[in-house]
N, C-alpha and C. Protein backbone atom coordinates (compact mmCIF):
# COMPACT_ATOMS: atom_id res chain seq x y z
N UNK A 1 -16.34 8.56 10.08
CA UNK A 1 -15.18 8.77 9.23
C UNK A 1 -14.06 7.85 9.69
N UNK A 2 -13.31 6.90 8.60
CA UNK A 2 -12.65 6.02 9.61
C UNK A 2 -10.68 6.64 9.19
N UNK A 3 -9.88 6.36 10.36
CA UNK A 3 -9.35 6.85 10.85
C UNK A 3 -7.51 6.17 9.75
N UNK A 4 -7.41 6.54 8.84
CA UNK A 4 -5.99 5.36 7.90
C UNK A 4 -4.86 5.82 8.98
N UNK A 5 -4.74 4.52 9.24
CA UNK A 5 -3.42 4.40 10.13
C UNK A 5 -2.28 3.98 9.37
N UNK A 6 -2.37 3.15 8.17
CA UNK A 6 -1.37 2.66 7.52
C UNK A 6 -1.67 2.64 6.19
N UNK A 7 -1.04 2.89 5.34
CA UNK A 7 -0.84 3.26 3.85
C UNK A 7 -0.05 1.88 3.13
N UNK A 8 -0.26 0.80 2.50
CA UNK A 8 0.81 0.23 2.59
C UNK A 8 1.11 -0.39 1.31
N UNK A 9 1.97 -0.35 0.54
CA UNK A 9 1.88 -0.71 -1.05
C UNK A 9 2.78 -2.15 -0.69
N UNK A 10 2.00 -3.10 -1.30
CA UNK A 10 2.88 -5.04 -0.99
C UNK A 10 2.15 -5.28 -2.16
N UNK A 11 2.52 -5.82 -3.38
CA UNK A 11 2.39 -6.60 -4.34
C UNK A 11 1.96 -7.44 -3.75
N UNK A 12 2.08 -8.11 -2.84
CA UNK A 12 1.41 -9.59 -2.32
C UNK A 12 -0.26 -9.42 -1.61
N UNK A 13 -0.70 -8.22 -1.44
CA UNK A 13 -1.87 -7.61 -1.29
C UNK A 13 -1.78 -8.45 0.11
N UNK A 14 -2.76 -8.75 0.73
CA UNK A 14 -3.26 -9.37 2.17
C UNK A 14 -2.09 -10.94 2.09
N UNK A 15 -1.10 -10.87 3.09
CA UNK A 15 -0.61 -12.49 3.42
C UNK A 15 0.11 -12.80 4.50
N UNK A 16 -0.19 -13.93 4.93
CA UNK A 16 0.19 -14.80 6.42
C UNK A 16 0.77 -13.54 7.51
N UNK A 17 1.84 -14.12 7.97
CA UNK A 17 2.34 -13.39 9.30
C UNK A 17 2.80 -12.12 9.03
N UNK A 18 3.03 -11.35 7.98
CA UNK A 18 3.40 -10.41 7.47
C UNK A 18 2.10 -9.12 7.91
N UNK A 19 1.22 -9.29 7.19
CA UNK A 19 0.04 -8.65 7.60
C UNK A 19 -0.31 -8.91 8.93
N UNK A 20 -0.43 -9.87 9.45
CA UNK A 20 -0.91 -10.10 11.05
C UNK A 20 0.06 -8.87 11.50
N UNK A 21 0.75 -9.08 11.82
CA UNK A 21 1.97 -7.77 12.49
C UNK A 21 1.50 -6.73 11.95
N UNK A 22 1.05 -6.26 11.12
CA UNK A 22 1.03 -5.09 10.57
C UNK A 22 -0.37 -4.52 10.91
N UNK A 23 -1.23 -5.70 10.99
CA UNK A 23 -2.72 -5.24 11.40
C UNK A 23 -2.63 -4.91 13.19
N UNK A 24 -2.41 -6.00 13.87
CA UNK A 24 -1.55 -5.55 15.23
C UNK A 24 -1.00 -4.20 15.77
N UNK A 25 0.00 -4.36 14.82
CA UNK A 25 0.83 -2.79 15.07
C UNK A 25 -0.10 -1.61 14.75
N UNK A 26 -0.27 -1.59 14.21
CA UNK A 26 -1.10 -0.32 13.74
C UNK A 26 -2.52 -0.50 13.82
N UNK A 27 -3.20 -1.24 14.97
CA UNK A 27 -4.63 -1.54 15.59
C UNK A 27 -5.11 -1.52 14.65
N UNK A 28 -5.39 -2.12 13.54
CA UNK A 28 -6.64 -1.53 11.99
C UNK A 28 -7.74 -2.88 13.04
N UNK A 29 -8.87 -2.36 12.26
CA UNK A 29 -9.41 -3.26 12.21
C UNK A 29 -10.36 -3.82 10.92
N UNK A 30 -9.52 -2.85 9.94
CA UNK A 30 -10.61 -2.31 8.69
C UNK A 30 -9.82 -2.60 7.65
N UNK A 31 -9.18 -3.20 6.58
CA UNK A 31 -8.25 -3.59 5.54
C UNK A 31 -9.19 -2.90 4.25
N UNK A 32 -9.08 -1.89 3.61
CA UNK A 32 -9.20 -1.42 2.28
C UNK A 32 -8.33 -1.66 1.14
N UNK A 33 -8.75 -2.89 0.10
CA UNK A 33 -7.50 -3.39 -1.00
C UNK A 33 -8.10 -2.44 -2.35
N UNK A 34 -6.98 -1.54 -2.16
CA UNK A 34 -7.23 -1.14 -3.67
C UNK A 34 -6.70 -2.01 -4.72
N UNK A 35 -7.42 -2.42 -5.83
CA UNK A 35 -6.57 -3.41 -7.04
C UNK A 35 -7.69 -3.05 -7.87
N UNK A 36 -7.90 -2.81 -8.78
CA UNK A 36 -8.38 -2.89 -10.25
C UNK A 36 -8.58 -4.29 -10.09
N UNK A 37 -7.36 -5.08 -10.66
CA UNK A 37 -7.37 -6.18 -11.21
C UNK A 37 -8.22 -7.39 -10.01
N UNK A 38 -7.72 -7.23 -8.89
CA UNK A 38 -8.63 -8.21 -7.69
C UNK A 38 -9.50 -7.81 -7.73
N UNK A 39 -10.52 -6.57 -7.70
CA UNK A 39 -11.80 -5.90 -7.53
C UNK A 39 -12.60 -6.72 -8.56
N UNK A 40 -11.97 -6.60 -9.85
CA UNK A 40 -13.05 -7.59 -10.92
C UNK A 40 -12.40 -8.81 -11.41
N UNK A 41 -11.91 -9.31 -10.44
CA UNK A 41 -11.37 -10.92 -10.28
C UNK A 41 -12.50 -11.50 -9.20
N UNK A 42 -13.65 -12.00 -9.69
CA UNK A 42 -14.46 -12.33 -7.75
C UNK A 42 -13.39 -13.87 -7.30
N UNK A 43 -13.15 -14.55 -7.88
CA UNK A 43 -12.75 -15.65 -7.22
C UNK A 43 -11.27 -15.76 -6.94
N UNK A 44 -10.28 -15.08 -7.41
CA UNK A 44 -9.26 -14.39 -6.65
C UNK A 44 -9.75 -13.67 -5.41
N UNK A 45 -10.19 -12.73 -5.78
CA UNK A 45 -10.78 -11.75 -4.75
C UNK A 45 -11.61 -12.67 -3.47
N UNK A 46 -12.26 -13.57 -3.39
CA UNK A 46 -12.66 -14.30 -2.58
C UNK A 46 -11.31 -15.23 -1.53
N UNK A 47 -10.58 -15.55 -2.55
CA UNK A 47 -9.29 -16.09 -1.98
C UNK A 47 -8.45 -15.14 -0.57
N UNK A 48 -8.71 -14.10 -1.61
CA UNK A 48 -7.67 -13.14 -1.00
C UNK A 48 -8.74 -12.18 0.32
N UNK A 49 -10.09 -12.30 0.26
CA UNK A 49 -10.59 -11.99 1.42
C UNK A 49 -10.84 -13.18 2.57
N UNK A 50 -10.80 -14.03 1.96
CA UNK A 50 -10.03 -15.25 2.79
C UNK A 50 -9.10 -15.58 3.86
N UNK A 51 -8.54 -14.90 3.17
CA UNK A 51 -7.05 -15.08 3.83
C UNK A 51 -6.55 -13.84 5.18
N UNK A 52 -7.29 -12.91 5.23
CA UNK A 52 -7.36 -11.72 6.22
C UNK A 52 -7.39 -12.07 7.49
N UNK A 53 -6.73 -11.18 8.32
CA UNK A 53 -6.99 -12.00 10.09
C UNK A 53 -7.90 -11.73 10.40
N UNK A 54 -9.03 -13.28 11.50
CA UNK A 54 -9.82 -13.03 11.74
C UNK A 54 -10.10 -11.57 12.35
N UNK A 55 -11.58 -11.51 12.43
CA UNK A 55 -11.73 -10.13 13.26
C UNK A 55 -11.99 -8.98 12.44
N UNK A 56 -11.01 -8.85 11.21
CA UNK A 56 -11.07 -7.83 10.55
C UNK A 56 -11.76 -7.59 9.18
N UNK A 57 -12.34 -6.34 9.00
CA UNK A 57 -13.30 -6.28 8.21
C UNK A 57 -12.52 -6.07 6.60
N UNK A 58 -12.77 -6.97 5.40
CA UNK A 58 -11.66 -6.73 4.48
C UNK A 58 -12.56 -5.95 3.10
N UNK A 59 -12.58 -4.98 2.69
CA UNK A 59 -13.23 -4.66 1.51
C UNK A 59 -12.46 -4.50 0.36
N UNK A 60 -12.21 -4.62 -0.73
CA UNK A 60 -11.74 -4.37 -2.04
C UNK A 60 -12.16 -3.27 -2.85
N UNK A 61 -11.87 -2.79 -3.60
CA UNK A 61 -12.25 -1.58 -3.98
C UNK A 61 -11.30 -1.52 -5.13
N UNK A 62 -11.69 -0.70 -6.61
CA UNK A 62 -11.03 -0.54 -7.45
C UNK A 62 -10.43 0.68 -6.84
N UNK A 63 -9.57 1.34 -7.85
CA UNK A 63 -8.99 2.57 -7.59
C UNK A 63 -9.86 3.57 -8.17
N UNK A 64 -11.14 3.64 -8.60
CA UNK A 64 -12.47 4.62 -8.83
C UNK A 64 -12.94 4.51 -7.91
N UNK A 65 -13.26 3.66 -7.19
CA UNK A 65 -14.42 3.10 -5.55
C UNK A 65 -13.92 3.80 -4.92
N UNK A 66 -12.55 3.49 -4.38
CA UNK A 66 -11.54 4.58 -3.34
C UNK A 66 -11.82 6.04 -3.65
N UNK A 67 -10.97 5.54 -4.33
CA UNK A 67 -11.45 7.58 -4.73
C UNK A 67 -12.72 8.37 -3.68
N UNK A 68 -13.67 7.55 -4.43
CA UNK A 68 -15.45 8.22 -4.37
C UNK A 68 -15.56 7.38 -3.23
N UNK A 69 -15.02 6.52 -2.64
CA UNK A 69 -15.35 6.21 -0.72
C UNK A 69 -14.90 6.99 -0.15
N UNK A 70 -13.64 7.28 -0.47
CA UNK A 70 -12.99 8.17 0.57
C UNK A 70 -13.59 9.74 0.12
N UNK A 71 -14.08 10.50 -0.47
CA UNK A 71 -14.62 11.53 -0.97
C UNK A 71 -15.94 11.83 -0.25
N UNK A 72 -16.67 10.39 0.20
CA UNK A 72 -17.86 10.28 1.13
C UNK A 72 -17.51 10.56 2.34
N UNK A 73 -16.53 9.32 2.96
CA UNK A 73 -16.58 10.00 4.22
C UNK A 73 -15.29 8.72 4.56
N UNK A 74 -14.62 8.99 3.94
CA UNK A 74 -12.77 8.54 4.34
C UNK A 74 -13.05 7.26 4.37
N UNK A 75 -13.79 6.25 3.57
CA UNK A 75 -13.62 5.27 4.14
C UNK A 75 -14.37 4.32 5.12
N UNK A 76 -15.62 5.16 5.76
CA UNK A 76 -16.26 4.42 6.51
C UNK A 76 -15.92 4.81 7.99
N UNK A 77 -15.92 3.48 8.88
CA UNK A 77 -15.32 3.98 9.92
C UNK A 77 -14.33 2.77 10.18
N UNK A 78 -13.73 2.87 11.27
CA UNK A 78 -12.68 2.11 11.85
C UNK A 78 -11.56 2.69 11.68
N UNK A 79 -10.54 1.62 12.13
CA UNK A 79 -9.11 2.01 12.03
C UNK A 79 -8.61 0.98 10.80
N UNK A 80 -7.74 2.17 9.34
CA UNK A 80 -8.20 1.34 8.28
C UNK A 80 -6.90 1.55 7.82
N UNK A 81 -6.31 0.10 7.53
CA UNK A 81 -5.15 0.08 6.79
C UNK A 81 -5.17 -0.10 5.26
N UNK A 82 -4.63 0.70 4.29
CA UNK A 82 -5.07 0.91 3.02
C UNK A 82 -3.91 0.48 2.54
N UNK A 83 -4.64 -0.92 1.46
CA UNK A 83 -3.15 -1.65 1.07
C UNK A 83 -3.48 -1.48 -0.71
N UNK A 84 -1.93 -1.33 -1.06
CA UNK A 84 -2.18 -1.01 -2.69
C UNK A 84 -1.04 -2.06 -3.61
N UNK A 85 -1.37 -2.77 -4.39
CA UNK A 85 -0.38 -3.52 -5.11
C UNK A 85 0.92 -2.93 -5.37
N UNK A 86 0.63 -1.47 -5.70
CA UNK A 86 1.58 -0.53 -6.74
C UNK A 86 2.10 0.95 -6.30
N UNK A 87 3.21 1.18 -6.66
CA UNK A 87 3.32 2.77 -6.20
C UNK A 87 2.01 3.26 -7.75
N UNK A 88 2.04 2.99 -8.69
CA UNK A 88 1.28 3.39 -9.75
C UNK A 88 -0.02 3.76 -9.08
N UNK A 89 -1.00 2.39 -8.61
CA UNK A 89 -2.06 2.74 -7.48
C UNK A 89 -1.84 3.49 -6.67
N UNK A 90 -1.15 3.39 -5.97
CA UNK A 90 -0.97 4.97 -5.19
C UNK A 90 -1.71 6.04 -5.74
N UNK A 91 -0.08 6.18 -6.71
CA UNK A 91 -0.35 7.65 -7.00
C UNK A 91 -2.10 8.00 -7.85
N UNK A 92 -2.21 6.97 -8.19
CA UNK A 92 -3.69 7.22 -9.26
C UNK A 92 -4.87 7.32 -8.16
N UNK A 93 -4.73 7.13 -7.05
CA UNK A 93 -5.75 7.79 -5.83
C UNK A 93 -5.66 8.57 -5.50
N UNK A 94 -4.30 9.30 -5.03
CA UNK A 94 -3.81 10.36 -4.47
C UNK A 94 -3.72 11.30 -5.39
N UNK A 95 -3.64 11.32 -6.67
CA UNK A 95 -3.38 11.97 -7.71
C UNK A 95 -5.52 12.87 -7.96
N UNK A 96 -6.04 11.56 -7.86
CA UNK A 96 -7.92 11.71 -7.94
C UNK A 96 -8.61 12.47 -6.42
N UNK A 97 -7.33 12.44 -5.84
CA UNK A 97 -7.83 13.31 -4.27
C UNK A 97 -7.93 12.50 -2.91
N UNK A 98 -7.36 11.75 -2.92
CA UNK A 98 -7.33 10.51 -1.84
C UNK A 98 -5.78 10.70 -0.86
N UNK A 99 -6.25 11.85 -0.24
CA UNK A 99 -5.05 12.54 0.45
C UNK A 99 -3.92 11.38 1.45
N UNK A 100 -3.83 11.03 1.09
CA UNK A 100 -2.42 10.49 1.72
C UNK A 100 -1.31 11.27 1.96
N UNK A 101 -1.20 11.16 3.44
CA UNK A 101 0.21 12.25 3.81
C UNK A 101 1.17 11.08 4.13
N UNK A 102 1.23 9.77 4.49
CA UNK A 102 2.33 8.71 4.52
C UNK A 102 1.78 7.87 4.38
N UNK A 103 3.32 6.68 3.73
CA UNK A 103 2.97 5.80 2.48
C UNK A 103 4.40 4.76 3.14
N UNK A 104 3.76 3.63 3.52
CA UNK A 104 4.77 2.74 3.35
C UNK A 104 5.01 1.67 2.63
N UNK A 105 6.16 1.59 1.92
CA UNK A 105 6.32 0.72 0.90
C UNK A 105 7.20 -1.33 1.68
N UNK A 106 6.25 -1.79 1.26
CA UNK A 106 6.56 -2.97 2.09
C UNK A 106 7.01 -4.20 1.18
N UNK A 107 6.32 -4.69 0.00
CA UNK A 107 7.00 -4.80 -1.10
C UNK A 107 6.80 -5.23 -2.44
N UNK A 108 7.46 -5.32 -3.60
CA UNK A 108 7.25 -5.09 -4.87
C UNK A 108 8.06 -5.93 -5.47
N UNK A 109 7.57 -6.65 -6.27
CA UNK A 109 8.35 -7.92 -6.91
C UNK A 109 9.50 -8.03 -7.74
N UNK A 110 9.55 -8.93 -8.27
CA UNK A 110 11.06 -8.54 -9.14
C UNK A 110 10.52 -8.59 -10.35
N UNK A 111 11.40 -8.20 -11.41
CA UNK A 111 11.19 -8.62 -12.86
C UNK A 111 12.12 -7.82 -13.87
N UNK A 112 12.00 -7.91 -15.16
CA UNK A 112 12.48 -7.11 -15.80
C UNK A 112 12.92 -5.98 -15.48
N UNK A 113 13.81 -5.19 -15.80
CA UNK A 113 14.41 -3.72 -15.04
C UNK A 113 13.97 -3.22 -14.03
N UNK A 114 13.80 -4.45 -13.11
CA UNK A 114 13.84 -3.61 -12.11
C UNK A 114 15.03 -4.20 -10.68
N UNK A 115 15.03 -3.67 -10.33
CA UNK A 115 16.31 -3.24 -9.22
C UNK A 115 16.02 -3.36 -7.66
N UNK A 116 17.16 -4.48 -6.99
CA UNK A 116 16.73 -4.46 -5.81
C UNK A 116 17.16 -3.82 -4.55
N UNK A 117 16.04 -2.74 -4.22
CA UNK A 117 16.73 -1.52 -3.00
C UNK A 117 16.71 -1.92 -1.68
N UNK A 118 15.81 -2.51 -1.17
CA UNK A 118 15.83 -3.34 -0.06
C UNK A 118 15.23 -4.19 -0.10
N UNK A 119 15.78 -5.48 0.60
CA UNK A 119 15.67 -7.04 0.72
C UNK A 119 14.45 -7.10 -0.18
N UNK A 120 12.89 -7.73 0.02
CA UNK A 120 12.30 -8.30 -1.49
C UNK A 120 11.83 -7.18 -2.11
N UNK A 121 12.44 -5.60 -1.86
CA UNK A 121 12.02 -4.32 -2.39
C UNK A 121 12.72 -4.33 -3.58
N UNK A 122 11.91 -4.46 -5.27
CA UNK A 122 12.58 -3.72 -6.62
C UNK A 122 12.10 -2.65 -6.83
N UNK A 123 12.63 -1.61 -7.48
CA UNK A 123 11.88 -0.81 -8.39
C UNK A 123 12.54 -0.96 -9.83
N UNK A 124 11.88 -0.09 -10.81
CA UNK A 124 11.94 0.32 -11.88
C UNK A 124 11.73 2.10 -12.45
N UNK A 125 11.90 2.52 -13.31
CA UNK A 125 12.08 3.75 -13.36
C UNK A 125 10.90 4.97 -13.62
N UNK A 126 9.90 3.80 -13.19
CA UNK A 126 8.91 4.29 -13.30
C UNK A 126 8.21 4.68 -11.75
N UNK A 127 8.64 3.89 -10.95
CA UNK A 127 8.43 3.82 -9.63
C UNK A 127 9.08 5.04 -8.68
N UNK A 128 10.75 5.34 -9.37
CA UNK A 128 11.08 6.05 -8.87
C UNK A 128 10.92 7.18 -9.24
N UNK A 129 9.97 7.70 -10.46
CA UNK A 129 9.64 8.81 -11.35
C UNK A 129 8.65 9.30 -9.90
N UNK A 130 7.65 8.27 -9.81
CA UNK A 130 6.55 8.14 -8.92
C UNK A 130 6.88 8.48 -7.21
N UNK A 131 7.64 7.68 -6.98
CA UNK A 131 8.11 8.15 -5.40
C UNK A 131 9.00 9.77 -5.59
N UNK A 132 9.45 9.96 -6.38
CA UNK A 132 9.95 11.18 -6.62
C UNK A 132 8.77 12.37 -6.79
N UNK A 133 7.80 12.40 -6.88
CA UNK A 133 7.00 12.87 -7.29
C UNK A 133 5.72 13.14 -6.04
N UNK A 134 5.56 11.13 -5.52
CA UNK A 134 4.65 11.77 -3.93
C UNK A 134 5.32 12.50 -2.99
N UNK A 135 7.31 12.21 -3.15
CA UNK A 135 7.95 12.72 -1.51
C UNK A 135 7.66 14.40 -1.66
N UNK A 136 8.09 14.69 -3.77
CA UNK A 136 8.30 15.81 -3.75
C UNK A 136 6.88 17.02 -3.05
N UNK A 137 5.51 15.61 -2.97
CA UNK A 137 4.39 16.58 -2.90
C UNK A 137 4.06 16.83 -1.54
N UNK A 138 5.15 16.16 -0.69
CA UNK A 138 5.04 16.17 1.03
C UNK A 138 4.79 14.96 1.55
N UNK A 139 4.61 14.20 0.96
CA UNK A 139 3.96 12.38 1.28
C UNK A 139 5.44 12.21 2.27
N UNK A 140 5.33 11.47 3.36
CA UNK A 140 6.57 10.80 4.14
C UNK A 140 6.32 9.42 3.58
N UNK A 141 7.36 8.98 2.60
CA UNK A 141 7.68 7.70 2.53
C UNK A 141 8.60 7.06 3.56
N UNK A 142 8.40 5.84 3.73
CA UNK A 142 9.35 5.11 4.01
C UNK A 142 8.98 3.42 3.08
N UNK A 143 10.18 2.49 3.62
CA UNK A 143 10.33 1.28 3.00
C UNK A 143 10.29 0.75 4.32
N UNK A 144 9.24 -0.62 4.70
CA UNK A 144 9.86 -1.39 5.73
C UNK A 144 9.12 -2.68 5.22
N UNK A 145 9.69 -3.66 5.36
CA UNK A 145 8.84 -5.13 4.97
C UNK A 145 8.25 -5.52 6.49
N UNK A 146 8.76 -5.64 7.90
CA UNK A 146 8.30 -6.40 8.91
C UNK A 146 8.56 -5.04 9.93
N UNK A 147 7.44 -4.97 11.27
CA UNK A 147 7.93 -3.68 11.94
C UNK A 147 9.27 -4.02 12.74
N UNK A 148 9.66 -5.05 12.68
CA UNK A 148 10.85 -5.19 13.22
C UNK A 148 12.24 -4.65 12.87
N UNK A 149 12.01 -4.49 11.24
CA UNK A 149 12.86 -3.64 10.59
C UNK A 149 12.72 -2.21 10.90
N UNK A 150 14.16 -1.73 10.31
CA UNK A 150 14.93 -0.01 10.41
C UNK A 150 13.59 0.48 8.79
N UNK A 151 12.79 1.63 9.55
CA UNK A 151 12.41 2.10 8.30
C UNK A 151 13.84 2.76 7.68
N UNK A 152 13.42 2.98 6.46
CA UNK A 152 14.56 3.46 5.43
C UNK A 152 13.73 4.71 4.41
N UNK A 153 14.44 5.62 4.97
CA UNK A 153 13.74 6.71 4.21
C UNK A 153 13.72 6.62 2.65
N UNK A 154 12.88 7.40 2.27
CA UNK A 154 12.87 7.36 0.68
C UNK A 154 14.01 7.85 -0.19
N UNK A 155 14.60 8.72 0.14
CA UNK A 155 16.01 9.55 0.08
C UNK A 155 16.81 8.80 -0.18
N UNK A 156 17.22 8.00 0.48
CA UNK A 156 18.07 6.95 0.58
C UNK A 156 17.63 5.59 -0.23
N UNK A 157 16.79 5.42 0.01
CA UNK A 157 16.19 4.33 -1.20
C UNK A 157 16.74 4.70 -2.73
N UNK A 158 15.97 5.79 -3.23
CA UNK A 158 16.25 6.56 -4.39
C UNK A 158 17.82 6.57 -4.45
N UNK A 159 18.74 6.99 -3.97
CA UNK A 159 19.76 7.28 -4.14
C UNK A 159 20.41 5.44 -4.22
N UNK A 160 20.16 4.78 -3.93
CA UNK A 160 20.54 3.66 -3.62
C UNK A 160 20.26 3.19 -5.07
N UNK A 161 18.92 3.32 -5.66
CA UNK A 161 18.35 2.78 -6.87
C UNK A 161 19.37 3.36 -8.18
N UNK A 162 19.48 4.63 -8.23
CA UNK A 162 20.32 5.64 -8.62
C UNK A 162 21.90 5.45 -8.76
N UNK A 163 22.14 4.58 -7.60
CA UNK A 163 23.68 4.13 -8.00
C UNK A 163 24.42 3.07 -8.74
């Protein structure tokens, strides 16, 4: 049964020194990418298992695979950092039974209505429908882009988005 040390929603899915630190910090040795869209992309998806730090084992997985991996037996084994494009992905695992008790949000792009809460962190009002919804179900969010940064609770995020 392998052991999720890190939860981590980055639109940028697996990249450079960002992830190195993050695989480091939190010993993974196991990277689980939930994406729909990369899962039945193979030559994106090849790119982007590419690009992983050596050493570590990188699998892709739609957000149905997850589900029914983790339903088997969490995932496999190792120490497994579970990275998701989207708070949407998120919740559509966790929502199918893919218990996540903390969720860090690292980051999410810009665009149309959406709003910037911390440094390359936007949301939109759909996001915060959504984080309103995992904190309310017990999930510990936080926001951090690098571990060098102050996590920033979700509370405060929200209220920030909100003003």
């Amino acid at each position: 049964m392998g052991n999720l040390v890190l939860t981590r929603i980055d639109s940028r899915l697996i990249h450079g020194q960002v992830m190195t630190k993050w695989v480091n910090q939190v010993q993974a040795n196991k990277i689980i990418v939930v994406s729909d869209e990369l899962a039945n992309d193979e030559f994106m998806r090849s790119i982007y298992l590419m690009s992983a730090p050596a050493g570590i084992e990188v699998v892709c997985l739609t957000e149905a695979q997850a589900v029914e991996d983790y339903q088997k037996d969490v995932f496999g084994n190792g120490n497994v950092l579970l990275l998701l494009p989207s708070l949407a992905a998120l919740k559509n695992i966790y929502d199918a039974g893919v218990k996540v008790t903390s969720a860090q949000v690292g980051g999410l792009g810009g665009g149309p209505e959406r709003k910037v809460v911390f440094q390359n962190i936007t949301l939109d009002d759909a996001d915060a429908e959504i984080l309103e919804h995992l904190a309310g179900d017990g999930m510990d969010i936080i926001f951090q882009t690098i571990p060098e940064d102050a996590p920033q609770k979700v509370d405060s995020i929200l209220k920030k988005y909100r003003a």
